[in-house]
Protein backbone atom coordinates (compact mmCIF):
# COMPACT_ATOMS: atom_id res chain seq x y z
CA UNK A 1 -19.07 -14.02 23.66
CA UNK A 2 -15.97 -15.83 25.94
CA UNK A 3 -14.97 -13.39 28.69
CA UNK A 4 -11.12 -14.35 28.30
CA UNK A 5 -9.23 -14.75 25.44
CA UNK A 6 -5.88 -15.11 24.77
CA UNK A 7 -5.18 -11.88 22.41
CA UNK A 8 -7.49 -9.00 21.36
CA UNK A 9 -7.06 -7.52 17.98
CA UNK A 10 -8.64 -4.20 17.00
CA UNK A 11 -8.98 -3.70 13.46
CA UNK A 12 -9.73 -6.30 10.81
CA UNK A 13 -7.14 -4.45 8.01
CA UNK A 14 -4.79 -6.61 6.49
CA UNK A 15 -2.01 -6.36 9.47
CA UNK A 16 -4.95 -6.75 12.25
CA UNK A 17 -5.57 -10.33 9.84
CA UNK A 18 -2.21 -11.01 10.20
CA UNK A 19 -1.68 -10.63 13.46
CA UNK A 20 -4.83 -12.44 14.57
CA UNK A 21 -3.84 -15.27 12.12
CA UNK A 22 0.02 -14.89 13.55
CA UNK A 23 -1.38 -15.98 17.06
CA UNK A 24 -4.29 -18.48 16.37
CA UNK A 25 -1.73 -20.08 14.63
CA UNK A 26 0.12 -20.89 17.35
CA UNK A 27 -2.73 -22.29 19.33
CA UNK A 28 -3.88 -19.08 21.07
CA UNK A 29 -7.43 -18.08 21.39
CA UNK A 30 -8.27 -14.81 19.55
CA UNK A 31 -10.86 -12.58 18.90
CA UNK A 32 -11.00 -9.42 16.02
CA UNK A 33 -12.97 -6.37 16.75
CA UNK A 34 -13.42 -4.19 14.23
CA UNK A 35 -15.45 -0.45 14.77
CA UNK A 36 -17.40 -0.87 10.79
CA UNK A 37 -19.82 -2.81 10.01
CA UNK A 38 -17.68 -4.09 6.93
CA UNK A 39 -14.00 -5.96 7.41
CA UNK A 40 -11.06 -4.94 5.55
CA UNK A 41 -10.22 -1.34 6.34
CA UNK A 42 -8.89 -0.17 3.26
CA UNK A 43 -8.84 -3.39 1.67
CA UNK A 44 -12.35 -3.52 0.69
CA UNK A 45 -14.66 -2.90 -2.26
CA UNK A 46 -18.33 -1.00 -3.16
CA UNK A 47 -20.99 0.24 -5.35
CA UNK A 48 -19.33 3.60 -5.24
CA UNK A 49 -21.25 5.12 -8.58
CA UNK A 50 -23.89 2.86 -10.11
CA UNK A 51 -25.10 -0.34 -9.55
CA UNK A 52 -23.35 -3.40 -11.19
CA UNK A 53 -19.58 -1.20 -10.93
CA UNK A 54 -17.66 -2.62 -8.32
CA UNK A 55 -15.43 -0.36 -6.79
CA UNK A 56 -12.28 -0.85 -4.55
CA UNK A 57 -11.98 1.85 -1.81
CA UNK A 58 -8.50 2.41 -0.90
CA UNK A 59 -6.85 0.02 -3.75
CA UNK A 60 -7.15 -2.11 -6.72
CA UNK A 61 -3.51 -3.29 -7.26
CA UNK A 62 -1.52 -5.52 -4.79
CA UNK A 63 1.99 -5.83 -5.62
CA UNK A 64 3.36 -7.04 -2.44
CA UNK A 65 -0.06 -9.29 -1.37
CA UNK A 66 0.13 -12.02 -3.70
CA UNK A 67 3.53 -13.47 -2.17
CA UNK A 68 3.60 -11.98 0.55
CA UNK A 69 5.61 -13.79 2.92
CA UNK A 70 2.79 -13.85 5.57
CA UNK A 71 -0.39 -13.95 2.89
CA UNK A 72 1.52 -16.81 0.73
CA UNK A 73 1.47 -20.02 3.45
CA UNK A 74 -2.46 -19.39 3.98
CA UNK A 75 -3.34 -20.43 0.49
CA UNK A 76 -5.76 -18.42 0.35
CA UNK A 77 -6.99 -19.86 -3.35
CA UNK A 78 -9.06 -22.24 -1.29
CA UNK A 79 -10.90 -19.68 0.19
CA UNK A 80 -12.15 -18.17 -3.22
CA UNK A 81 -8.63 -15.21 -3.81
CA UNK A 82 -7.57 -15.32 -6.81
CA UNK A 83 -5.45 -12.88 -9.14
CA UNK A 84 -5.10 -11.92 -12.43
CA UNK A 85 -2.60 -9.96 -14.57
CA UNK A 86 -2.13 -8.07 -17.42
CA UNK A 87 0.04 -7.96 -19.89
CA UNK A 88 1.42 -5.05 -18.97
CA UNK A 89 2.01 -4.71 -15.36
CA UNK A 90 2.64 -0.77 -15.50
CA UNK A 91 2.47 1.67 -18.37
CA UNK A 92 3.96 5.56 -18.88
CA UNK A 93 2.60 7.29 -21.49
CA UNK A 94 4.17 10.58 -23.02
CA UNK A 95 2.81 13.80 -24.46
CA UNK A 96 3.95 12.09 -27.99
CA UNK A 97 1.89 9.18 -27.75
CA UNK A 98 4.61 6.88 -27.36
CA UNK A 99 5.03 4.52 -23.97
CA UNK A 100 7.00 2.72 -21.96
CA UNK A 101 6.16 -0.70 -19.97
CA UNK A 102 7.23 -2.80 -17.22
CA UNK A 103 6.62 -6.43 -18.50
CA UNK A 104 7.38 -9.53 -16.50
CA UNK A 105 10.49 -9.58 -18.88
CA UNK A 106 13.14 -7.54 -17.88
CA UNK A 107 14.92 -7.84 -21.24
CA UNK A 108 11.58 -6.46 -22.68
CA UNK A 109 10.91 -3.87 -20.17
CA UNK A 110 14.83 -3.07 -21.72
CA UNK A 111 14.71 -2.94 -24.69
CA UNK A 112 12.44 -0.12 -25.05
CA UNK A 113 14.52 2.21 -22.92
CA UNK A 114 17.61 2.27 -25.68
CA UNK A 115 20.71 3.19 -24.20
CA UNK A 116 19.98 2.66 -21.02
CA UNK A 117 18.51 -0.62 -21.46
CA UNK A 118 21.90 -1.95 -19.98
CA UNK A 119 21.80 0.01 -16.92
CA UNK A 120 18.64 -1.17 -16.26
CA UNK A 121 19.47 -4.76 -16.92
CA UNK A 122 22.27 -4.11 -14.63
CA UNK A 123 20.36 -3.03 -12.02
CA UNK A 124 16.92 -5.34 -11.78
CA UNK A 125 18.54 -9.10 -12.93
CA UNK A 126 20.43 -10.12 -9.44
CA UNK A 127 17.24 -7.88 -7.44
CA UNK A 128 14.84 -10.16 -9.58
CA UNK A 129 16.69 -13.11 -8.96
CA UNK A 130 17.83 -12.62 -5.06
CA UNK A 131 14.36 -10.91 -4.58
CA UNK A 132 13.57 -13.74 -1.49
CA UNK A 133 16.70 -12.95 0.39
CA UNK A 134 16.58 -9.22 -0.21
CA UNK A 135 13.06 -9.44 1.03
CA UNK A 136 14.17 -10.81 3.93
CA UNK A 137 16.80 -8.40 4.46
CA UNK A 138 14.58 -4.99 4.76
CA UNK A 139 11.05 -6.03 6.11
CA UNK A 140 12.46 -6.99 9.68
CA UNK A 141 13.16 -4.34 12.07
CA UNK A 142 16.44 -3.14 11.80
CA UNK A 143 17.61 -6.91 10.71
CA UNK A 144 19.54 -7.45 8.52
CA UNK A 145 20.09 -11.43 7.13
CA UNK A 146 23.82 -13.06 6.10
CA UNK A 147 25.36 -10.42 3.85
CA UNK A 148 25.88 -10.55 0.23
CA UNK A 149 26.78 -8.24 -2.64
CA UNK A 150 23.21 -7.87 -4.18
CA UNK A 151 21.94 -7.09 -0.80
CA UNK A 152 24.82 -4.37 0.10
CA UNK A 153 24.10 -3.08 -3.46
CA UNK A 154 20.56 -2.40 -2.81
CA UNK A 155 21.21 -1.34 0.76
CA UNK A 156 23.22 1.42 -1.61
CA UNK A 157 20.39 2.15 -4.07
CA UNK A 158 17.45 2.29 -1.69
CA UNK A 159 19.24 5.03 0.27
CA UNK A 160 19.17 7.54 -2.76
CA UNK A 161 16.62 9.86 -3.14
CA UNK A 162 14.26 9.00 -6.11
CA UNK A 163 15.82 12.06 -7.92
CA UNK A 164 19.69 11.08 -7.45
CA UNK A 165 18.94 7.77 -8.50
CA UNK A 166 17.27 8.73 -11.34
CA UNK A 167 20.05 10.93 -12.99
CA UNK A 168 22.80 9.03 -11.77
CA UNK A 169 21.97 5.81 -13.17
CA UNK A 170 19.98 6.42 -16.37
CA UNK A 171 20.64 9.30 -19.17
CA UNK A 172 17.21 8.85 -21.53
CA UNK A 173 14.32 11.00 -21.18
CA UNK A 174 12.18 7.66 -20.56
CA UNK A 175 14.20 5.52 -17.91
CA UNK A 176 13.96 8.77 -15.57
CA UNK A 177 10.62 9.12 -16.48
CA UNK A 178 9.45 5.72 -15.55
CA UNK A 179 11.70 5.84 -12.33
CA UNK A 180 10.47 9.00 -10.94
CA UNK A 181 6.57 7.54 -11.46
CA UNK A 182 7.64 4.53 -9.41
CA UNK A 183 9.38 6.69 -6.72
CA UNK A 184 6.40 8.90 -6.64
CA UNK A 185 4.54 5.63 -4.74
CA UNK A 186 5.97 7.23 -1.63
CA UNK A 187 4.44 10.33 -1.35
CA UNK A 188 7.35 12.40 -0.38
CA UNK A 189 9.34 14.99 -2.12
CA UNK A 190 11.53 12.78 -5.05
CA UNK A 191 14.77 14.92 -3.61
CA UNK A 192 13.95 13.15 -0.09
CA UNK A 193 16.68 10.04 0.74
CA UNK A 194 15.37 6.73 0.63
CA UNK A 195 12.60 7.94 -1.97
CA UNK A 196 14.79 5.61 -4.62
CA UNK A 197 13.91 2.37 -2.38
CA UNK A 198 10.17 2.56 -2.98
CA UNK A 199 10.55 2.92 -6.91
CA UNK A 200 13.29 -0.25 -6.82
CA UNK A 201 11.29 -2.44 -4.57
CA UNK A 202 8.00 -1.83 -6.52
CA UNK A 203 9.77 -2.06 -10.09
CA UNK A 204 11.80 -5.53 -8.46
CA UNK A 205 8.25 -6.98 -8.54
CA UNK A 206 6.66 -5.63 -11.16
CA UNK A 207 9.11 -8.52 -13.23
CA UNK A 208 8.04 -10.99 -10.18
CA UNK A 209 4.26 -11.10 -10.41
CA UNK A 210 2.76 -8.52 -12.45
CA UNK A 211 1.08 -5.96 -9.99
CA UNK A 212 -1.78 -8.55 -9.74
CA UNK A 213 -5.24 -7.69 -9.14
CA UNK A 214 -7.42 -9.43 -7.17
CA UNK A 215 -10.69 -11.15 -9.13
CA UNK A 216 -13.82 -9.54 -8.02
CA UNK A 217 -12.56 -6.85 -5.75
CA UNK A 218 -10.10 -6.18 -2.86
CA UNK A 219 -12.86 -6.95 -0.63
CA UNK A 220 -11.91 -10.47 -2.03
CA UNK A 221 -8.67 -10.67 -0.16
CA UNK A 222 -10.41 -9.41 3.22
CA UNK A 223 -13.19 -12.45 3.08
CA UNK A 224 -10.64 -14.97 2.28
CA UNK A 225 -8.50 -13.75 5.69
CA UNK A 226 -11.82 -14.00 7.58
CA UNK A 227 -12.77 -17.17 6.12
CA UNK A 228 -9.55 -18.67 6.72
CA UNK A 229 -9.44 -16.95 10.82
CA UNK A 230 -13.20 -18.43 11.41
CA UNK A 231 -12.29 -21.25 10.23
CA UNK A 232 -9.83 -21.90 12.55
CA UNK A 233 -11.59 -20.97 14.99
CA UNK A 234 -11.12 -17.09 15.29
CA UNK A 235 -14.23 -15.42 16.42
CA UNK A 236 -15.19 -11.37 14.92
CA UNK A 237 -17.15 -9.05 16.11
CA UNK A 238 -18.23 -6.01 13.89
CA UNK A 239 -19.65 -2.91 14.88
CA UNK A 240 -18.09 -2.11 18.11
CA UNK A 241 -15.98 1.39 18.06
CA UNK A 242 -13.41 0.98 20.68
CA UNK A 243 -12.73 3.93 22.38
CA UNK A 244 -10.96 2.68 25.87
CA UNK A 245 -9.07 -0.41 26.03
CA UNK A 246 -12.16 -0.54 28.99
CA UNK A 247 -14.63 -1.80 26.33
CA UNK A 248 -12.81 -5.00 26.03
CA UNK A 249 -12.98 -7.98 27.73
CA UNK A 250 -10.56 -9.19 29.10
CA UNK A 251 -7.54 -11.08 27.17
CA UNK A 252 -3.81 -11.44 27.99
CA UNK A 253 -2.82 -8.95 25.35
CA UNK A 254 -4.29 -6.32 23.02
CA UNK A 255 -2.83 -5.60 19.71
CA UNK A 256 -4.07 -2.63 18.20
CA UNK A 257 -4.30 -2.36 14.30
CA UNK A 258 -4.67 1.55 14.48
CA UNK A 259 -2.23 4.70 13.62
CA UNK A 260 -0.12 6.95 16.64
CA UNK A 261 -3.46 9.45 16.90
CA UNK A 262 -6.27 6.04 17.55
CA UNK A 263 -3.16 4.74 19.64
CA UNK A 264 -3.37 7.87 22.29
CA UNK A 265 -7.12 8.34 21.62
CA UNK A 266 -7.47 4.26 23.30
CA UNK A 267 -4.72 3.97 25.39
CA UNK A 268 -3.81 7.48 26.59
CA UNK A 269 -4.21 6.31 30.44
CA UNK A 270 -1.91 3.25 30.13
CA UNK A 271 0.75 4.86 28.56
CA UNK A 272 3.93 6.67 30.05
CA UNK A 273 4.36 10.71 29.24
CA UNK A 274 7.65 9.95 27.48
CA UNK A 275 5.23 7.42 25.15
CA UNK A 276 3.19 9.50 24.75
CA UNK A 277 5.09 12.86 24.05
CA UNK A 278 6.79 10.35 21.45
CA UNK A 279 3.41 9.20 19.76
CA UNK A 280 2.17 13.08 19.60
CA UNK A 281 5.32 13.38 17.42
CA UNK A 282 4.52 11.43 14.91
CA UNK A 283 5.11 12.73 11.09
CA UNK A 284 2.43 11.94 8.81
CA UNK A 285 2.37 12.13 5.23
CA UNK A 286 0.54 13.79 2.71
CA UNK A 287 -3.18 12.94 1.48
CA UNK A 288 -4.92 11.46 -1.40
CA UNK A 289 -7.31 12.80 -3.77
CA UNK A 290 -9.11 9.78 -5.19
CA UNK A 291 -12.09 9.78 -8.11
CA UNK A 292 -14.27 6.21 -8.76
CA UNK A 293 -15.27 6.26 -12.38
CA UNK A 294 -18.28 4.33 -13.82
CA UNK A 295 -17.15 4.23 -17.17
CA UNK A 296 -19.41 3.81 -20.94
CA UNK A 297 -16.25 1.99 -22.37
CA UNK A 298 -12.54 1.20 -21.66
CA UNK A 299 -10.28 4.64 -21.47
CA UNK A 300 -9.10 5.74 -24.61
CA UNK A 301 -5.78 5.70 -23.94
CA UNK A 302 -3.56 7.00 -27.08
CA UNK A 303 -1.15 4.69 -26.45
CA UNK A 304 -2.16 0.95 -27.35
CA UNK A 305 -0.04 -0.21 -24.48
CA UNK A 306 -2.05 1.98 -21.93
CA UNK A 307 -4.94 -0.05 -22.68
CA UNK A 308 -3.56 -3.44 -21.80
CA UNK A 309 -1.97 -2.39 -18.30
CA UNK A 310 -3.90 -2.60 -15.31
CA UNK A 311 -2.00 0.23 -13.87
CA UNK A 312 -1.01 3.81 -15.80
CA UNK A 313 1.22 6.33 -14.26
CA UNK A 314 -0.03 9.84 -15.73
CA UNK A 315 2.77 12.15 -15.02
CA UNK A 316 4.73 12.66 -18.57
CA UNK A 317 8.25 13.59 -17.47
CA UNK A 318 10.97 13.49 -14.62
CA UNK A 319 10.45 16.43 -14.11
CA UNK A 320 6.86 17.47 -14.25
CA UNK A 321 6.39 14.46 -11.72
CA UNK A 322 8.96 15.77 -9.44
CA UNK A 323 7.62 19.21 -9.67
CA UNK A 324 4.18 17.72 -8.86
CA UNK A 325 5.20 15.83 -5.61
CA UNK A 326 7.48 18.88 -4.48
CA UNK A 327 4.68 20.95 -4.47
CA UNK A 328 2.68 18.90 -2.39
CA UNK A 329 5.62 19.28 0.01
CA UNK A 330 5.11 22.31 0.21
CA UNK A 331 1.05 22.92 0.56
CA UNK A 332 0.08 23.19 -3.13
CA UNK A 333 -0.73 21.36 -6.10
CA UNK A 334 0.15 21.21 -9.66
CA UNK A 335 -2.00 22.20 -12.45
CA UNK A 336 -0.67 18.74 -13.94
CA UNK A 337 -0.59 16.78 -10.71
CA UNK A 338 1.13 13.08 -11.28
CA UNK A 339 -1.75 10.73 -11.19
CA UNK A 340 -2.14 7.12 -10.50
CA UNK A 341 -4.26 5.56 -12.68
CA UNK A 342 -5.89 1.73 -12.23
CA UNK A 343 -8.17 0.05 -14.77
CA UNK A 344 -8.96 -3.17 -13.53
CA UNK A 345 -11.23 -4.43 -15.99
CA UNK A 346 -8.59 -4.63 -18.40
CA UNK A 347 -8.25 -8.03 -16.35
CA UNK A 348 -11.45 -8.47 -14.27
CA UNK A 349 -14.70 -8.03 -16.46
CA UNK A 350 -16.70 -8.93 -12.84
CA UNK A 351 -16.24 -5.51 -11.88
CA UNK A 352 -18.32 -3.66 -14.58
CA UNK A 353 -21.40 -4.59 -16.95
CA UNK A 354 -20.79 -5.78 -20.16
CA UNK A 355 -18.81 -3.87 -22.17
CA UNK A 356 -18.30 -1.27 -19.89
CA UNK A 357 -15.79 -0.75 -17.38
CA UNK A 358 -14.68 0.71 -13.80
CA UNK A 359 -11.88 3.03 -13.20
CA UNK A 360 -10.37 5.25 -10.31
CA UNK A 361 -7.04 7.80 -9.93
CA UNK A 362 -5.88 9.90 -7.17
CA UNK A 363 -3.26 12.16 -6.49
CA UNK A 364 -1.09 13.72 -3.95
CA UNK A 365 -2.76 16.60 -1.91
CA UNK A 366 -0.94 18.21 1.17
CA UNK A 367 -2.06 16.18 4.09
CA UNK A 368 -5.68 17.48 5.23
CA UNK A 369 -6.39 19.44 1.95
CA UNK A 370 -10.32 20.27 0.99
CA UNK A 371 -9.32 21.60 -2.19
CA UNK A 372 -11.51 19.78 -5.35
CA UNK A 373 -8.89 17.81 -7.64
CA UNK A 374 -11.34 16.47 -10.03
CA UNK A 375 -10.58 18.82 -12.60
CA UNK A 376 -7.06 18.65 -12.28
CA UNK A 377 -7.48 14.71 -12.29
CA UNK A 378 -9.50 14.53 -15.18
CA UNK A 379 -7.59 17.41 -17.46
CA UNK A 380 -4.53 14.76 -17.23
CA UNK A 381 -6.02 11.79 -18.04
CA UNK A 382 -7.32 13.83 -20.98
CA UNK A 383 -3.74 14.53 -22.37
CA UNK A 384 -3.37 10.61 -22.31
CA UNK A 385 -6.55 9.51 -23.34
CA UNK A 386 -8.74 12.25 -25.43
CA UNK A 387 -12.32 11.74 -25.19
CA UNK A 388 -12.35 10.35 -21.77
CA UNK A 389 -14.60 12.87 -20.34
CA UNK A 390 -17.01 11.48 -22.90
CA UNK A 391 -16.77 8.02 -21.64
CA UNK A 392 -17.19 8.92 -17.59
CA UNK A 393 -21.14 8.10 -16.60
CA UNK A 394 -21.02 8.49 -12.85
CA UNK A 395 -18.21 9.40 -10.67
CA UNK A 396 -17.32 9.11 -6.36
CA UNK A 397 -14.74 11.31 -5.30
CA UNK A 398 -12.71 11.30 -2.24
CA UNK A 399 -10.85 14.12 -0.74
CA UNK A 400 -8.54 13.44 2.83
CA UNK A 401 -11.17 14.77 5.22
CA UNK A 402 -13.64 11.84 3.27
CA UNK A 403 -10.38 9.20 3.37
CA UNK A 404 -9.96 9.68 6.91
CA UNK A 405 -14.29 9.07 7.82
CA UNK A 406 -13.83 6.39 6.17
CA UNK A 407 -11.13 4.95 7.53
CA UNK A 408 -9.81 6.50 10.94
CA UNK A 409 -6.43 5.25 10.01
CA UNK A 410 -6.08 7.29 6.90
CA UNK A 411 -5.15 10.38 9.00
CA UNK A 412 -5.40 13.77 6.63
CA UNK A 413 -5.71 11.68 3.59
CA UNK A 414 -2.16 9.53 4.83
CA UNK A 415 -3.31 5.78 3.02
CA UNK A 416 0.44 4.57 4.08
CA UNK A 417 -0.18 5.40 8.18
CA UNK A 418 2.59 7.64 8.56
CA UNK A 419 5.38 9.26 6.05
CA UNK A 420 7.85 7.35 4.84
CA UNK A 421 10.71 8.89 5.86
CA UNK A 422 14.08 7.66 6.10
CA UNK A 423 13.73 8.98 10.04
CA UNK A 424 10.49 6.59 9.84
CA UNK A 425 11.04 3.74 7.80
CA UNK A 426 12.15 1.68 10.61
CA UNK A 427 11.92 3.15 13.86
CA UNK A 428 7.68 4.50 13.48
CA UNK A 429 5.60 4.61 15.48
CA UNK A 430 8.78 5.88 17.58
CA UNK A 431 12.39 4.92 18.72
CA UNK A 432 12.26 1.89 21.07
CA UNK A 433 14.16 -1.80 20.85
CA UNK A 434 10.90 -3.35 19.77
CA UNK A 435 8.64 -0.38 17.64
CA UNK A 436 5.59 -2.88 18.19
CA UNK A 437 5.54 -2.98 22.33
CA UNK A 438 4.02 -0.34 23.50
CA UNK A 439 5.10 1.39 27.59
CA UNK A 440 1.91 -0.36 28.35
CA UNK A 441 2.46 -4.19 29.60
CA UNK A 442 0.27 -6.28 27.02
CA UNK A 443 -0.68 -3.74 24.59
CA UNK A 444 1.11 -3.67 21.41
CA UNK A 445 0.73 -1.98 18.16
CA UNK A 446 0.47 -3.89 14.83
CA UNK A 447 -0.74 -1.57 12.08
CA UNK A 448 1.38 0.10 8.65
CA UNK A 449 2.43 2.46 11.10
CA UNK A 450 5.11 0.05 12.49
CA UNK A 451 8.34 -1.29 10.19
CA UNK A 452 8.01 -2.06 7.24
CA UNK A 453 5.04 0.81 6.78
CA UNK A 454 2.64 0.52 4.33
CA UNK A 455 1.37 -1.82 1.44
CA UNK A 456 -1.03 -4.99 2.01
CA UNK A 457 1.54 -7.46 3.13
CA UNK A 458 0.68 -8.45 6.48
CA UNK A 459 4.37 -8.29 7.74
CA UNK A 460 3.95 -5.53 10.46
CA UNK A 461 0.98 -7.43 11.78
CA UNK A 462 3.43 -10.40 11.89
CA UNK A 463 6.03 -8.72 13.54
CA UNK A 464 3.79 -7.40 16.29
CA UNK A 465 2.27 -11.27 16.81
CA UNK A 466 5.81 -12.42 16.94
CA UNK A 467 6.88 -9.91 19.81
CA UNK A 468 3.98 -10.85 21.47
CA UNK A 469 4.08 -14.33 21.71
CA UNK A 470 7.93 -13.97 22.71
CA UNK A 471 7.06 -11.28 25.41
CA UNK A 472 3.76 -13.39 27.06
CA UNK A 473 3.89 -16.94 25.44
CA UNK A 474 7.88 -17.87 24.85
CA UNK A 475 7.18 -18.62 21.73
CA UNK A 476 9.95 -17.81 18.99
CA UNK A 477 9.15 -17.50 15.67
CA UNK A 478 11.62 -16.82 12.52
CA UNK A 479 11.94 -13.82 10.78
CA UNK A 480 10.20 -13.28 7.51
C-alpha cells in the first residue's frame, strides 16, 4: 500500500463512491477503506433465506440512482448496471380490492383519481417537465439556482406537512391516500412541515423513470462504482475497522462516509468542544423493521395491478397511514402499521428460482425498538393479498438493533442517517457555512447525514469532494 495519498475515504456506501470518484476525477490519488469485508453499505445484496433467492439488504428500489446527477455521467451500463421497470412504478391497494397506480403517464396516473385528476395534473406536469432545474434547485446546500415560478411553487409545496398537503389539494378518498403513502417515505410524523416534499419529489419521478430496479441486485450498483474507481486507478482496501483517524496513513484529507455518532467515535480528539457538543446533538430518526421473504410463488395480491408493480404501499387510508407513522412518533406501533412492500421479481426473474420469487417489507418502529413486527407485517400484507402466508418458505428478519450491526450507519434502525426534519434537511450534521467541513483541518464528512440526506444519489458525497478540492486543491466545481 502507498504511504501518501491524496484523499482518504472511509466507507465504500454510495456517497463514500461518490466522493472517492468526485476526487480521482480530478486527478487526485485516492484510496477507499471500508470496515466489512463486502462494499456497498446498504447498497448491497445476499442469500438472506435460501439458496438461489437473492436478497437486497437495505433496498431494492432506486428512484433517485438511475439519473442521478452524480451516478448518470459514469455510465455505469459499461460496467454491467442495468435497470428494469415495471409497469407500474407504485401501487395502493384498498380494503375493497380496488387500486390506484403511479404510471410513467401522468394523465394515466389521473385518470383514476376522478375529480381530482385535475389537481393532480396541475400539480406534477411543470414538476415533471422542469424536474432538471428543480433538481438543481434543492440538492445544493442552501442554493438556490435562477428563480422561476415552478421552482417558487414547489419551494411552496415541499414546505407543507404531508397531512396539509394532502387535504388541501385533493378531496377523494384515493389522491390522499396515495399522497400520505408517498409522504410516509420520510419517516416522520405526516403533521411534521416539510413531510409534503418527500411525497412530491418521489411521486415527480415516479412519471420520470419508473422507481427502477437494479438487474441482479443492489449489490449490482456497488460493483459497477468499484469497477469504474479501480479502474481509474482508485485503490480499496476491505476489512479494516477504523477506529482513530491514527489507523490511516497518511493523505492530505480524510472524508468520512459515516453518521454524527462514527464521526465523534473517530475523530473525537481533533475536533473542537463546540463541534462536538453540536454532533452529540444530533436528531435521529426512527427505525426499520424489515422481513426477507423466500417466496413458493408471486404474492397474491387481490388487486391485478399489485402484481405488476415492483413497489406496493400497504397502508389502506389517509388516515390509518397517518395514524401509523404518528404512533411511531410517539414510541408505539400500530396493529396495522403502513408497510412498504417491494417485489422485485415482478421485473428481475435473476433474483429467485424459477417460478418462484423474492420479496421483503418493513415498517416504521420507534428508533431502537426490539419489539417483533413480523406478525404485524405479515397480518397486512394478508388484507392485500390472502393466502400469502401460504406462499412464504423461508423468511430473514431485521429489527434496528440487527440494522445498525449491520451497518454502523443505520443508528437505532435510522436507514436515512439522521431525521429529516425541516431543522435538518439542510443544515445536518449541524449549523456551519459548509455542513461537510468539519472544525478539524482536512477532515470532512460526506455521508446521507449531510444535505440533501438520504436516498442512493451520490450528491452529498459530491458536495463533500467539491468542498474539499476548493478548501486544499483550488479546484471549483459546478453545482449539481
Amino acid at each position: 500500500m502507498k504511504t501518501k495519498y491524496d484523499a482518504i475515504v472511509v466507507g465504500s456506501g454510495p456517497n463514500g463512491f461518490a466522493a472517492a470518484i468526485t476526487l480521482q476525477r480530478c486527478g487526485l490519488s485516492v484510496l477507499i477503506v471500508e470496515a466489512k469485508d463486502t462494499l456497498g453499505g446498504g447498497v448491497c445484496s445476499a442469500e438472506l433465506t435460501l439458496p438461489g433467492f437473492i436478497h437486497d439488504v437495505c433496498s431494492a428500489v432506486y428512484p433517485l440512482g438511475e439519473n442521478s446527477p452524480v451516478f448518470k455521467p459514469l455510465q455505469l451500463e459499461k460496467y454491467g448496471l442495468e435497470y428494469l421497470r415495471s409497469e407500474y412504478a407504485v401501487a395502493h391497494p384498498f380494503y375493497n380490492g380496488s387500486a390506484v397506480t403511479v404510471e410513467s403517464s401522468i394523465e394515466r396516473t389521473a385518470a383514476q383519481l376522478g375529480k381530482d385528476g385535475d389537481n393532480y395534473k396541475r400539480i406534477f406536469f411543470p414538476l415533471v417537465n422542469e424536474w432538471p432545474s428543480l433538481r438543481s434547485a434543492f440538492v445544493g446546500p442552501l442554493h438556490m439556482s435562477s428563480f422561476t415560478e415552478t421552482k417558487a411553487r414547489f419551494a411552496y409545496y415541499a414546505i407543507s406537512s404531508g397531512r396539509n398537503f394532502a387535504k388541501n389539494n385533493f378531496t377523494s378518498y384515493a389522491a390522499q391516500s396515495l399522497f400520505a403513502g408517498m409522504a410516509a417515505h420520510s419517516i416522520l410524523p405526516l403533521n411534521k412541515l416539510a413531510t409534503a416534499s418527500v411525497a412530491i419529489v418521489l411521486n415527480t419521478v415516479a412519471h420520470i423513470n419508473s422507481w427502477p430496479v437494479p438487474k441482479g441486485g443492489a449489490q449490482q450498483i456497488t460493483k459497477a462504482l468499484a469497477a469504474y474507481f479501480k479502474d481509474k486507478g482508485g485503490e480499496i482496501q476491505t476489512g479494516h475497522r477504523i477506529t482513530s483517524l491514527h489507523q490511516l496513513p497518511s493523505s492530505r484529507v480524510v472524508l468520512l462516509d459515516v453518521t454524527p455518532a462514527q464521526l465523534l467515535s473517530i475523530a473525537n480528539q481533533q475536533f473542537s468542544d463546540l463541534y462536538k457538543w453540536q454532533l452529540s446533538n444530533y436528531q435521529y430518526g426512527e427505525g426499520v423493521f424489515k422481513i426477507d421473504w423466500a417466496l413458493s410463488q408471486p404474492a397474491p395480491f387481490t388487486n391485478e395491478k399489485c402484481r405488476k408493480a415492483t413497489t406496493v404501499h400497504l397502508g389502506g387510508s389517509f388516515d390509518e397511514i397517518y395514524q401509523s407513522e404518528y404512533l411511531v412518533s410517539k414510541k408505539r406501533v400500530s396493529d396495522k402499521p403502513f408497510v412498504l412492500f417491494v417485489q422485485p421479481g415482478v421485473v428481475d426473474d435473476s433474483r429467485a428460482p424459477a417460478g418462484k420469487q423474492t420479496a421483503w417489507a418493513y415498517c416504521h418502529v420507534p428508533n431502537g425498538s426490539t419489539r417483533d413486527m413480523t406478525n404485524n407485517i405479515e397480518k397486512q400484507v394478508e388484507r392485500f393479498a390472502p393466502g400469502f402466508r401460504d406462499c412464504i418458505l423461508a423468511r430473514h428478519v431485521m429489527n434496528t438493533i440487527d440494522m445498525q450491526h449491520y451497518n454502523s450507519n443505520y443508528v437505532g434502525g435510522d436507514i436515512n442517517g439522521g431525521a429529516a426534519t425541516i431543522g435538518q434537511i439542510f443544515t445536518r450534521p449541524v449549523l456551519r457555512l459548509s455542513p461537510y467541513r468539519t472544525s478539524a483541518k482536512g477532515v470532512y464528512v460526506c455521508s446521507s447525514s449531510t444535505p440533501p440526506g438520504g436516498g442512493v444519489h451520490g450528491i452529498c458525497g459530491y458536495y463533500a469532494a467539491r468542498r474539499t478540492l476548493k478548501d486544499f486543491f483550488e479546484i471549483n466545481l459546478p453545482w449539481l
